[in-house]
PDB file of N, CA and C in Angstrom:
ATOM      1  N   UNK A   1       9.278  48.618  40.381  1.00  0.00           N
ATOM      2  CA  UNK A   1       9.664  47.857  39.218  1.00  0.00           C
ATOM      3  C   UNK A   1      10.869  46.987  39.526  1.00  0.00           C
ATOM      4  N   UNK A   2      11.885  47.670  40.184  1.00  0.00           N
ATOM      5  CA  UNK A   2      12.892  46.648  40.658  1.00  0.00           C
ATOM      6  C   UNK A   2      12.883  45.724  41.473  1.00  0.00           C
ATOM      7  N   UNK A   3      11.791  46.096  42.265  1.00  0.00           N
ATOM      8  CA  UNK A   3      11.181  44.854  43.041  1.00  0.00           C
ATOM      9  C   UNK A   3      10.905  43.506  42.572  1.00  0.00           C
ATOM     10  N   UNK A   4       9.618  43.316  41.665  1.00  0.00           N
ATOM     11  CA  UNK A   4       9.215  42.853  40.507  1.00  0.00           C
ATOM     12  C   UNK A   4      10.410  41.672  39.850  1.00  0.00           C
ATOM     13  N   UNK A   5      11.482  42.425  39.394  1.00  0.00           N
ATOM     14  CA  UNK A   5      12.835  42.398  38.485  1.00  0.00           C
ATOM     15  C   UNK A   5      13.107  41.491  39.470  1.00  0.00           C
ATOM     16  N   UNK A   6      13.113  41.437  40.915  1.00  0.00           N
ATOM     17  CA  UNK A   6      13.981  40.792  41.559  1.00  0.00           C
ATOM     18  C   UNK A   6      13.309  39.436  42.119  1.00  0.00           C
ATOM     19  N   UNK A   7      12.058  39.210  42.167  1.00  0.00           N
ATOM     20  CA  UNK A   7      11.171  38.311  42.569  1.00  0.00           C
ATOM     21  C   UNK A   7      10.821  37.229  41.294  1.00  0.00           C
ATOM     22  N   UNK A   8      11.188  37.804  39.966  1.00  0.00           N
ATOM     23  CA  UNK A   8      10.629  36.986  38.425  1.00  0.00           C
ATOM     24  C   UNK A   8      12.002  35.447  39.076  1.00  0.00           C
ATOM     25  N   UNK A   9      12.632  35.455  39.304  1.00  0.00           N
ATOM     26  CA  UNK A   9      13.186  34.427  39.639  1.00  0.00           C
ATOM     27  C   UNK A   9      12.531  32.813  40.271  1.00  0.00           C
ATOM     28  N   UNK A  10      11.891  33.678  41.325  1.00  0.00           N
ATOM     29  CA  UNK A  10      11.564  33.293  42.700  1.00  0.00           C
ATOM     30  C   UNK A  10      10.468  32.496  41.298  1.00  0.00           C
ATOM     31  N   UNK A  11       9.485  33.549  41.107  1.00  0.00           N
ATOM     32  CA  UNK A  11       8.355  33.379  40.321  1.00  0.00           C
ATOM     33  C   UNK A  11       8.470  32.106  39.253  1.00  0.00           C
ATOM     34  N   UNK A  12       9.402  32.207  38.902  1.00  0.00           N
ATOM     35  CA  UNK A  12      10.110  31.048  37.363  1.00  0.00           C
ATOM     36  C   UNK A  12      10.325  29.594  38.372  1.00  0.00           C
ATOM     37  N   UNK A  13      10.843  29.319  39.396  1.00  0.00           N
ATOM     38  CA  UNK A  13      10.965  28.431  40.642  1.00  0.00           C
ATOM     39  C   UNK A  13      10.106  27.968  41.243  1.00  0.00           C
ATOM     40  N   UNK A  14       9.000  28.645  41.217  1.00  0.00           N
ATOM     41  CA  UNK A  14       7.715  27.970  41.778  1.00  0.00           C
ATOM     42  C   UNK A  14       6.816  27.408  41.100  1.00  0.00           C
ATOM     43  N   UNK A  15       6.792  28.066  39.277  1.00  0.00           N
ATOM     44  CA  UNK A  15       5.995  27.680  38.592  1.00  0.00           C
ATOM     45  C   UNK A  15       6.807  26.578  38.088  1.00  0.00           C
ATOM     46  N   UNK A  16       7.984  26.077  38.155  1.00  0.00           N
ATOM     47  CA  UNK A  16       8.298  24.764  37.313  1.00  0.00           C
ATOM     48  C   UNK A  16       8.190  23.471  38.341  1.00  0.00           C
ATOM     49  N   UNK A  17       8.007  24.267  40.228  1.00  0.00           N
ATOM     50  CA  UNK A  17       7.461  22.918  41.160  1.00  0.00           C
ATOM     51  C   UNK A  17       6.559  22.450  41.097  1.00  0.00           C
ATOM     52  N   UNK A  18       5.646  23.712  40.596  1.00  0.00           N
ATOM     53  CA  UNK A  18       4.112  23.651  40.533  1.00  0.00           C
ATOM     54  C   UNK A  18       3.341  22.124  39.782  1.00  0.00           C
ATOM     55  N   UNK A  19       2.719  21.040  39.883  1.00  0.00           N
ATOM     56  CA  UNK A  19       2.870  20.084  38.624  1.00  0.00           C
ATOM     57  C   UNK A  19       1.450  20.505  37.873  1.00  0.00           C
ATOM     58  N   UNK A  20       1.788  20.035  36.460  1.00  0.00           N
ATOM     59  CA  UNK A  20       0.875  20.729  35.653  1.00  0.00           C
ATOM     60  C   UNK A  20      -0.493  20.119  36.006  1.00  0.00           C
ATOM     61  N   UNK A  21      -1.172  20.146  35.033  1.00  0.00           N
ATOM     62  CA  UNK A  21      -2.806  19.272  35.042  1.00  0.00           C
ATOM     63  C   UNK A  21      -2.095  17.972  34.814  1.00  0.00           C
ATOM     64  N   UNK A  22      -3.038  16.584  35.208  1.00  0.00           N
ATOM     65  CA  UNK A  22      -2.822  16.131  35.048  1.00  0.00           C
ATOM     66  C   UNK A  22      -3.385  14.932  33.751  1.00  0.00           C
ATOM     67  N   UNK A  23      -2.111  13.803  33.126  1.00  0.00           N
ATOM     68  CA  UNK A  23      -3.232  13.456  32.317  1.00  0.00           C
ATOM     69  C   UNK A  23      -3.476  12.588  32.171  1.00  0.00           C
ATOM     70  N   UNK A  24      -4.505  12.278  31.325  1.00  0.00           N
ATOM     71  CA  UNK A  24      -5.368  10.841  31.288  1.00  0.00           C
ATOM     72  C   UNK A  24      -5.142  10.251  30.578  1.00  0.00           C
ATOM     73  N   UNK A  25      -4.097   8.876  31.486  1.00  0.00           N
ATOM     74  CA  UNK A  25      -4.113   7.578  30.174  1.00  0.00           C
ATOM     75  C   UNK A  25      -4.829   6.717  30.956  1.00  0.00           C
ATOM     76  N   UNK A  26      -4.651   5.539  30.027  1.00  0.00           N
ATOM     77  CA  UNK A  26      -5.471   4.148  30.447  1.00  0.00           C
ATOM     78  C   UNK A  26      -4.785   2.952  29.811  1.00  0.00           C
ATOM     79  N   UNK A  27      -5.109   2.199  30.801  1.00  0.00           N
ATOM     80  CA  UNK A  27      -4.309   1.122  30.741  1.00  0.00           C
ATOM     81  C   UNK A  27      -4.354   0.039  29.256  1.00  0.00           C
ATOM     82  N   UNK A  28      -3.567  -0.606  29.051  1.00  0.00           N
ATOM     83  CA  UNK A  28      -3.662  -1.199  27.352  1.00  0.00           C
ATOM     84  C   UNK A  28      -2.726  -1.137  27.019  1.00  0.00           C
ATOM     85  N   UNK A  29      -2.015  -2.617  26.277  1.00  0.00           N
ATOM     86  CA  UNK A  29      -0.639  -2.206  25.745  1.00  0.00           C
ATOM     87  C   UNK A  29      -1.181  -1.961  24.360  1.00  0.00           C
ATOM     88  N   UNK A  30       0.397  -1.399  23.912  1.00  0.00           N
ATOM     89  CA  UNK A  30       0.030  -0.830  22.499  1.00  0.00           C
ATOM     90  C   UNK A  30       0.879  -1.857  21.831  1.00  0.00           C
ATOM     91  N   UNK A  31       0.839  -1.756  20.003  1.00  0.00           N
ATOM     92  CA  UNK A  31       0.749  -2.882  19.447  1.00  0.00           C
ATOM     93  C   UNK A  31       2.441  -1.989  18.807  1.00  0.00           C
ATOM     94  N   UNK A  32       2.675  -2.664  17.772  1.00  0.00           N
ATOM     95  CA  UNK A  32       4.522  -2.331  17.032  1.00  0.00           C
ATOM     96  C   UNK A  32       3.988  -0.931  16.570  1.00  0.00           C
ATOM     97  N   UNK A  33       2.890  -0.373  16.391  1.00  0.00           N
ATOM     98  CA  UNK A  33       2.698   0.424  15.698  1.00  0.00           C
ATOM     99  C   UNK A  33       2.298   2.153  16.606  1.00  0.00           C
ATOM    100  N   UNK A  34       2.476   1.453  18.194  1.00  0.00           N
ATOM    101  CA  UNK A  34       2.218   2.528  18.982  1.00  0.00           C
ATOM    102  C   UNK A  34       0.542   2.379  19.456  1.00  0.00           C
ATOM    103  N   UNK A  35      -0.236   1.747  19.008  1.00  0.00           N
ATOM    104  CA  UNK A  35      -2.108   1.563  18.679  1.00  0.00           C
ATOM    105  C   UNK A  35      -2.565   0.440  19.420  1.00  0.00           C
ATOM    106  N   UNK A  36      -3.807   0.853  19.963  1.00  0.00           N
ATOM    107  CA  UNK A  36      -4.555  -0.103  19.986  1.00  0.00           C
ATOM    108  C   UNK A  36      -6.334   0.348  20.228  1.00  0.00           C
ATOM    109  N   UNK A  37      -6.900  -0.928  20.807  1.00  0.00           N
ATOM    110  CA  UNK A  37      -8.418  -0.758  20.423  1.00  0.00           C
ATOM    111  C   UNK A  37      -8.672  -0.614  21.813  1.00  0.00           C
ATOM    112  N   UNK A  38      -9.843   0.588  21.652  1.00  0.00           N
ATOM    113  CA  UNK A  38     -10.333   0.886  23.215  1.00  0.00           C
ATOM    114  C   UNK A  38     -11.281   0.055  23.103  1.00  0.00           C
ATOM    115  N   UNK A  39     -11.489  -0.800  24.714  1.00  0.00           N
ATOM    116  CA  UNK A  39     -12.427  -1.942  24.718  1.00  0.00           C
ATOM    117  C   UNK A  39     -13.565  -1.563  25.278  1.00  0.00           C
ATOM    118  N   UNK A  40     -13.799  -0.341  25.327  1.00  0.00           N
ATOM    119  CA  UNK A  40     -14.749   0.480  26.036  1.00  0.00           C
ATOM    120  C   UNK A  40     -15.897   0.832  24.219  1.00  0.00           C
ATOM    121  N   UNK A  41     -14.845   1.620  23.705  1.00  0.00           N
ATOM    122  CA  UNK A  41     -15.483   1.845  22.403  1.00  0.00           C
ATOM    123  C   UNK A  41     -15.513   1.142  21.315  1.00  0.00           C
ATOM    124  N   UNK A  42     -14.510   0.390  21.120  1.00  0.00           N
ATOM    125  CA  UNK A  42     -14.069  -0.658  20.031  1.00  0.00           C
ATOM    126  C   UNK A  42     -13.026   0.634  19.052  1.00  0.00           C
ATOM    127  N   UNK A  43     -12.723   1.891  19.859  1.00  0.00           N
ATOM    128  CA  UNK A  43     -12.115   2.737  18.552  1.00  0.00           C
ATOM    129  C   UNK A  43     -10.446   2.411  18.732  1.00  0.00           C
ATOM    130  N   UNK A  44      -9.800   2.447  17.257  1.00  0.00           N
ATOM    131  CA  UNK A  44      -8.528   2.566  17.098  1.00  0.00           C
ATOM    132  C   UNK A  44      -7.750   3.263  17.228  1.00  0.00           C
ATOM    133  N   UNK A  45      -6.724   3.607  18.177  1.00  0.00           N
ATOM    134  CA  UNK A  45      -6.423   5.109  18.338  1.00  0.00           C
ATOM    135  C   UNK A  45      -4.790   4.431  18.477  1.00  0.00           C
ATOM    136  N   UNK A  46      -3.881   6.031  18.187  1.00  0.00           N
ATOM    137  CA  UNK A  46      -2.044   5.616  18.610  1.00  0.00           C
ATOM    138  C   UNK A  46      -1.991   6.369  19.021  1.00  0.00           C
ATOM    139  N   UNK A  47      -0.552   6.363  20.077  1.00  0.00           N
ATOM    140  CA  UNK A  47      -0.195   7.311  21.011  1.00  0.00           C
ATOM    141  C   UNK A  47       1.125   7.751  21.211  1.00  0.00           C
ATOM    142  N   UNK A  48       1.252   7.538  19.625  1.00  0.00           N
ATOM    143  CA  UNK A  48       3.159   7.646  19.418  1.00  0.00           C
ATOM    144  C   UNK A  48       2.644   7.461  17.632  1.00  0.00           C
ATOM    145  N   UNK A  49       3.775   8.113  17.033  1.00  0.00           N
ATOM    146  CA  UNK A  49       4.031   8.257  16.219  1.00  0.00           C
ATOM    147  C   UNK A  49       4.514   6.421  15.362  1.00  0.00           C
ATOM    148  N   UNK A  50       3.489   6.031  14.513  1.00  0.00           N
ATOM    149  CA  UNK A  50       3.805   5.052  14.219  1.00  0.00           C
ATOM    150  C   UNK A  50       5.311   4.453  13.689  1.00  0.00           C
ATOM    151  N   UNK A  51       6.035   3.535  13.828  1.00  0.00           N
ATOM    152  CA  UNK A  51       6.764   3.220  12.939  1.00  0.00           C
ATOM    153  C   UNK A  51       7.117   2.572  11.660  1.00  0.00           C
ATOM    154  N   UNK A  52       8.041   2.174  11.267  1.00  0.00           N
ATOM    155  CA  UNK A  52       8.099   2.534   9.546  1.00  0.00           C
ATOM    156  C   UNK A  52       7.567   1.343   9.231  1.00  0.00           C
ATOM    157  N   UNK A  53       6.783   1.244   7.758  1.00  0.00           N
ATOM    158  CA  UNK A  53       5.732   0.427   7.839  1.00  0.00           C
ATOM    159  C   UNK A  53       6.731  -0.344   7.363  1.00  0.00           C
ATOM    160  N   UNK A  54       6.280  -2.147   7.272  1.00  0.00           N
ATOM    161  CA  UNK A  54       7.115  -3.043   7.527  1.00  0.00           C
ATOM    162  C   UNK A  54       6.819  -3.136   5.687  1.00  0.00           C
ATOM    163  N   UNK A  55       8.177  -4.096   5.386  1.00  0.00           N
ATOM    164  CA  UNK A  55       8.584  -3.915   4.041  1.00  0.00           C
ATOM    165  C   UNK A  55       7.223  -4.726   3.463  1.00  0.00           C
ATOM    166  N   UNK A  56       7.006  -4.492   2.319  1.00  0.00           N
ATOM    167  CA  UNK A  56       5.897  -5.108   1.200  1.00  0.00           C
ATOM    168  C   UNK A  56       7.078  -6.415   0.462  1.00  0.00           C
ATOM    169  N   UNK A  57       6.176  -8.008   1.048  1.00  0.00           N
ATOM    170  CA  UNK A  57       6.075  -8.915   0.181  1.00  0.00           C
ATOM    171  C   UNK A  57       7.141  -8.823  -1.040  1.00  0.00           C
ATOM    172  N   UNK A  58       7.448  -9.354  -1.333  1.00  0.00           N
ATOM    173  CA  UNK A  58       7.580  -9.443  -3.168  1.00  0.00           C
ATOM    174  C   UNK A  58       6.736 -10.484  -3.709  1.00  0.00           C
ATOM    175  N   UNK A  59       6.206  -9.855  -4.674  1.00  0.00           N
ATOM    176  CA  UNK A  59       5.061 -10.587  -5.853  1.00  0.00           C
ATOM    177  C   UNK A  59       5.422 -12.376  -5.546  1.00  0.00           C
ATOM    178  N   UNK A  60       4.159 -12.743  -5.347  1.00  0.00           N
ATOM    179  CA  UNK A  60       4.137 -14.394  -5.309  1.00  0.00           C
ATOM    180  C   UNK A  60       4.205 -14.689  -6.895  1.00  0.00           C
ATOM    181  N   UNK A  61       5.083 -15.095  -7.510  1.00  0.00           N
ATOM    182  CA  UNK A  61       5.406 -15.129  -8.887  1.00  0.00           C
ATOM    183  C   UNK A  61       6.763 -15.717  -9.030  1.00  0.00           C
ATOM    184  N   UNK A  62       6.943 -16.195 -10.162  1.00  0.00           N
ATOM    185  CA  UNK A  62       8.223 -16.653 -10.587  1.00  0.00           C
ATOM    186  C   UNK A  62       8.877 -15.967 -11.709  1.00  0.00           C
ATOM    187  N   UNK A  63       9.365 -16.561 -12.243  1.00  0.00           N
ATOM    188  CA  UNK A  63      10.664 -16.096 -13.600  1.00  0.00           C
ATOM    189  C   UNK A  63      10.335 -16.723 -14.268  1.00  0.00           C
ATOM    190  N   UNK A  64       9.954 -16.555 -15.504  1.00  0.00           N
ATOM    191  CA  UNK A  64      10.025 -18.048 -16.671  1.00  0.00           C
ATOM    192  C   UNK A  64      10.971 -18.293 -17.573  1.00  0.00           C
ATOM    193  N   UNK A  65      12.025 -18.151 -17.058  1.00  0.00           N
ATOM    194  CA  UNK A  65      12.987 -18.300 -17.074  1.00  0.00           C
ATOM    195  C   UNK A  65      14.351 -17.178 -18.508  1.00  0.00           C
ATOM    196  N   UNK A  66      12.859 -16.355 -19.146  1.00  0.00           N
ATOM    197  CA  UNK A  66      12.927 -15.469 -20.503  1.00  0.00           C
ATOM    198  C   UNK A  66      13.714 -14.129 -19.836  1.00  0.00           C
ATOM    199  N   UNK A  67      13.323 -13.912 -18.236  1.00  0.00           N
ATOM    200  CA  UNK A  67      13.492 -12.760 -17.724  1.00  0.00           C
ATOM    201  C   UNK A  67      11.979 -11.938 -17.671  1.00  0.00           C
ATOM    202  N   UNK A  68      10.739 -12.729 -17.614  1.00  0.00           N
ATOM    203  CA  UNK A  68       9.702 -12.390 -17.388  1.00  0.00           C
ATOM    204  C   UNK A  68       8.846 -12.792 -16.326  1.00  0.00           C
ATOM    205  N   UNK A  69       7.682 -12.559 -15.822  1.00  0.00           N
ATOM    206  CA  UNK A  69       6.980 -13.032 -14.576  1.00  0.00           C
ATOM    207  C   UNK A  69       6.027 -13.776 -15.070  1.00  0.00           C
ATOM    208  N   UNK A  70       5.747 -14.830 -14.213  1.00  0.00           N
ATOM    209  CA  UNK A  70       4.702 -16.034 -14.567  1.00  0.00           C
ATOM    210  C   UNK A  70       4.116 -16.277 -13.230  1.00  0.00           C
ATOM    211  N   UNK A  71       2.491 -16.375 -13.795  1.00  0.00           N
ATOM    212  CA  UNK A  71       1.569 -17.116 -12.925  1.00  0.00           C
ATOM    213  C   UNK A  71       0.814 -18.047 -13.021  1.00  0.00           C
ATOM    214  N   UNK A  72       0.814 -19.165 -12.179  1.00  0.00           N
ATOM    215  CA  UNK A  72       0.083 -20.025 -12.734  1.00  0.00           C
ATOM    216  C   UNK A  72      -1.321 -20.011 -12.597  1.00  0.00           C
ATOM    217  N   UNK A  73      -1.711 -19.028 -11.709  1.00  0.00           N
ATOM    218  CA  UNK A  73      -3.250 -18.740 -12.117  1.00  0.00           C
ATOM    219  C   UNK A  73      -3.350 -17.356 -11.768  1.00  0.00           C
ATOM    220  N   UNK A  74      -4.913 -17.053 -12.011  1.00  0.00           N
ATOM    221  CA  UNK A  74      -5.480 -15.581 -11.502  1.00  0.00           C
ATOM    222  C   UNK A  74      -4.964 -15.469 -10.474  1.00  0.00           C
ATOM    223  N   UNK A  75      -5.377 -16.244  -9.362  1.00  0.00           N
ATOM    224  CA  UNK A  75      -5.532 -16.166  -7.853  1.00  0.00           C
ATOM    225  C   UNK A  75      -4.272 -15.844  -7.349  1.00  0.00           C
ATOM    226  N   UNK A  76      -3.511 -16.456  -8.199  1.00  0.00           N
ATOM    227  CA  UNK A  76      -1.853 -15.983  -8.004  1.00  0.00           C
ATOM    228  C   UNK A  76      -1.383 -14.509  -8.485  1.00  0.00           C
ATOM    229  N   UNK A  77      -1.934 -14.327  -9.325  1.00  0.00           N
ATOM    230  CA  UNK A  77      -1.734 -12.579  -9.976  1.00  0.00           C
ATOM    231  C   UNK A  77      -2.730 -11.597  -9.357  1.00  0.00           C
ATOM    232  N   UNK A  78      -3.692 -12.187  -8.927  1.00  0.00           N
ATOM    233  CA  UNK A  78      -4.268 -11.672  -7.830  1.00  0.00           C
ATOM    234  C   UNK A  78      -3.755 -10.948  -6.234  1.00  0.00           C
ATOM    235  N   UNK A  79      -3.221 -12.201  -5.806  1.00  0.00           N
ATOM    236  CA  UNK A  79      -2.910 -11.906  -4.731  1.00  0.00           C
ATOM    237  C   UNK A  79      -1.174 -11.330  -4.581  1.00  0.00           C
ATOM    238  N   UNK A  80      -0.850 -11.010  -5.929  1.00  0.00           N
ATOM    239  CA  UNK A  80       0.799 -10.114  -5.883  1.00  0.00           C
ATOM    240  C   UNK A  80       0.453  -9.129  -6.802  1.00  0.00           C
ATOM    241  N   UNK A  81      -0.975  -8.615  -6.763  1.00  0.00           N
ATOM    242  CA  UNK A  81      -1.315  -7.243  -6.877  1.00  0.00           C
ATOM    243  C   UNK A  81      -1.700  -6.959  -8.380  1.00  0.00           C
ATOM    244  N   UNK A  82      -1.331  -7.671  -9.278  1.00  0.00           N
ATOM    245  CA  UNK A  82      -0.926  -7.748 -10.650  1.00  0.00           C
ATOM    246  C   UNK A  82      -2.166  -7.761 -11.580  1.00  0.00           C
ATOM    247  N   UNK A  83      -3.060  -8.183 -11.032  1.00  0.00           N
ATOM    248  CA  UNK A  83      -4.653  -8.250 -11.887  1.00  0.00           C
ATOM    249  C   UNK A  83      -5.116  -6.876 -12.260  1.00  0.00           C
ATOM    250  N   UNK A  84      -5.888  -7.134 -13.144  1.00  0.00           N
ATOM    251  CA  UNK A  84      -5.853  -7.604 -14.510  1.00  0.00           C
ATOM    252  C   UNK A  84      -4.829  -7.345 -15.228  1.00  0.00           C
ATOM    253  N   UNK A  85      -4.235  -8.438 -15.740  1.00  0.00           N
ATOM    254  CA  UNK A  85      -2.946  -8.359 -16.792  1.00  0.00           C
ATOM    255  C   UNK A  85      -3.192  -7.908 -18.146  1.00  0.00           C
ATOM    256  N   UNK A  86      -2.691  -7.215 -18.934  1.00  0.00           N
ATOM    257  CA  UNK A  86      -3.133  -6.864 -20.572  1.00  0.00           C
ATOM    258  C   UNK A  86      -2.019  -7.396 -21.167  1.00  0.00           C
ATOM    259  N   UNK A  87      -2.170  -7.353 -22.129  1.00  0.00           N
ATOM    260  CA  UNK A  87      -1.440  -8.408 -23.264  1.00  0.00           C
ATOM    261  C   UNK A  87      -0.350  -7.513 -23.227  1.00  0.00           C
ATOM    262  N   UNK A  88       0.924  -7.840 -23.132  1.00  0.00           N
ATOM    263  CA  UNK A  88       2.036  -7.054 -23.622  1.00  0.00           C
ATOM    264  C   UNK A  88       2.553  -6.825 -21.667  1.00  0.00           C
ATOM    265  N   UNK A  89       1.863  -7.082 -20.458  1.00  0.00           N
ATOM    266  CA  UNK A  89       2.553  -6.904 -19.264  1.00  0.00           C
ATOM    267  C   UNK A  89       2.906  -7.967 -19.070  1.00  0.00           C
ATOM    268  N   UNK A  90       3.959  -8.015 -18.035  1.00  0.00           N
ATOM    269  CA  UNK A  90       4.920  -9.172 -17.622  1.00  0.00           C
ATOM    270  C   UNK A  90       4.253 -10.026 -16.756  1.00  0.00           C
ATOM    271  N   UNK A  91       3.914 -11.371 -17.292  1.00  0.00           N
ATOM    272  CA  UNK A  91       3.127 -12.184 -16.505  1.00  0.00           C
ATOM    273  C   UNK A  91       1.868 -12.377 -17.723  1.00  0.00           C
ATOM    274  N   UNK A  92       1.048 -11.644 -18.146  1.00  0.00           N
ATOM    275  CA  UNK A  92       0.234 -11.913 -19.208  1.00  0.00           C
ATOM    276  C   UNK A  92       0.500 -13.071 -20.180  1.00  0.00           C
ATOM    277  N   UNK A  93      -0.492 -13.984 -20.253  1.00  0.00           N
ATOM    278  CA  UNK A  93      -0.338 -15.588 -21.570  1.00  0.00           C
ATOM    279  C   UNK A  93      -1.973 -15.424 -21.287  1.00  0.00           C
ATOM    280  N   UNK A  94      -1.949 -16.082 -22.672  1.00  0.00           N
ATOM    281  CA  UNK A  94      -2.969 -16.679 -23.023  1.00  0.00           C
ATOM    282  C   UNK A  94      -3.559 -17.762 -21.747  1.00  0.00           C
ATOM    283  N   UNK A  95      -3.318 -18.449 -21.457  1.00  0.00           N
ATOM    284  CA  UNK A  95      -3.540 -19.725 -20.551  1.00  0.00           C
ATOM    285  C   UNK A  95      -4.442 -18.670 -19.341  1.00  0.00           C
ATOM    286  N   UNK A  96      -4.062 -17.205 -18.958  1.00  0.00           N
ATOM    287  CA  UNK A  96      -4.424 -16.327 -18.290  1.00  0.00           C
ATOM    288  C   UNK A  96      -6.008 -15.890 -18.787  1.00  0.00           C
ATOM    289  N   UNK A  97      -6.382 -15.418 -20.237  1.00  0.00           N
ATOM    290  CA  UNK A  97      -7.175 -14.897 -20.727  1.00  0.00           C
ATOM    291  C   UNK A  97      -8.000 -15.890 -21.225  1.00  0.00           C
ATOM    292  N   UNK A  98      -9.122 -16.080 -20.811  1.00  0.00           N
ATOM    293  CA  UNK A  98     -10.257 -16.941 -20.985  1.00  0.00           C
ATOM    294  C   UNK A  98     -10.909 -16.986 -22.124  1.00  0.00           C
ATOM    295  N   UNK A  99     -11.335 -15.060 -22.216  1.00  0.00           N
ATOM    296  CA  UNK A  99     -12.330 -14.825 -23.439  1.00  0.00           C
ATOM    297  C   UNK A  99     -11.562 -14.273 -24.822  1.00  0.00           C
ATOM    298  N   UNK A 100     -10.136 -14.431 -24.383  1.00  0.00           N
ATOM    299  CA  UNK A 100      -8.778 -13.380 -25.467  1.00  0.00           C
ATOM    300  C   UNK A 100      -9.324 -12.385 -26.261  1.00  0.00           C
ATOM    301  N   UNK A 101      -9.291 -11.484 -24.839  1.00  0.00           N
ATOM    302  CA  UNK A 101      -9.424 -10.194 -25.028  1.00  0.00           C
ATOM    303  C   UNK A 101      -8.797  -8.961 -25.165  1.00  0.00           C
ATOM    304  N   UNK A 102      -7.430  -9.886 -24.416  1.00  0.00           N
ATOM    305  CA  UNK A 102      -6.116  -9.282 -24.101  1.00  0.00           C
ATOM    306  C   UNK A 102      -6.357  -8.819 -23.068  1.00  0.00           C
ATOM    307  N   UNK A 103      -7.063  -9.143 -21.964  1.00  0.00           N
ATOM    308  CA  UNK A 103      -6.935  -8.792 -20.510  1.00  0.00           C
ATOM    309  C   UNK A 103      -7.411  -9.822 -19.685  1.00  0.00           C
ATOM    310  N   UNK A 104      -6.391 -10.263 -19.275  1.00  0.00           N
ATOM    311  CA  UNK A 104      -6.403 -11.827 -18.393  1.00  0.00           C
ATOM    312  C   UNK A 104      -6.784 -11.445 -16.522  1.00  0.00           C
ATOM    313  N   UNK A 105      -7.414 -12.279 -16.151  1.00  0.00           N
ATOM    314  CA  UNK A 105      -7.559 -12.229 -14.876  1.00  0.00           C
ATOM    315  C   UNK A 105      -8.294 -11.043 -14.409  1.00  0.00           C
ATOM    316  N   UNK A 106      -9.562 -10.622 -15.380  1.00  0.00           N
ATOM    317  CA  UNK A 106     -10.234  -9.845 -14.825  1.00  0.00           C
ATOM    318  C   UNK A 106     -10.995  -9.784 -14.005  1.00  0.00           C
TER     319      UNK A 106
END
């Protein structure tokens, strides 16, 4: 047993020269997000922990000057997330609601 006791050293020294398995990457840079597309499969894969997602836009919209939001069309309340507007949300007019239903830009 003291033998043993006296060799776990030796033993701990050889296994950290030893090199492990080895592993398999492949070549490809990766994108801000750590990712990219294998051109073999077309699949999306990351290889790091993504980073922090990049800030969200602010609403394509204005002020009308009341302290409320204005659009001058759907396509605009559309594309800053805001569709369908109901009567009484910020950004909602008439000029919005076609059939005045009280829900514009449906």
């Amino acid at each position: 047993m003291g033998r043993l006791t006296a060799l776990a050293p030796a033993f701990v020294a050889l296994a950290l020269l030893v090199p492990g398995p080895a592993a398999h990457a492949h070549p490809g840079g990766l994108d801000a997000n750590g990712c990219h597309t294998n051109r073999k499969t077309g699949e999306y894969h990351c290889h790091r922990a993504a980073a922090s997602p990049p800030p969200k836009a602010p609403p394509s919209s204005r002020s009308n000057g009341a302290g409320g939001t204005y659009y001058a069309n759907c396509a605009q309340a559309r594309a800053a997330g805001a569709a369908p507007l109901r009567r009484g949300d910020p950004g909602y007019r008439a000029g919005l609601d076609r059939d005045d239903d009280g829900i514009a830009c449906e």
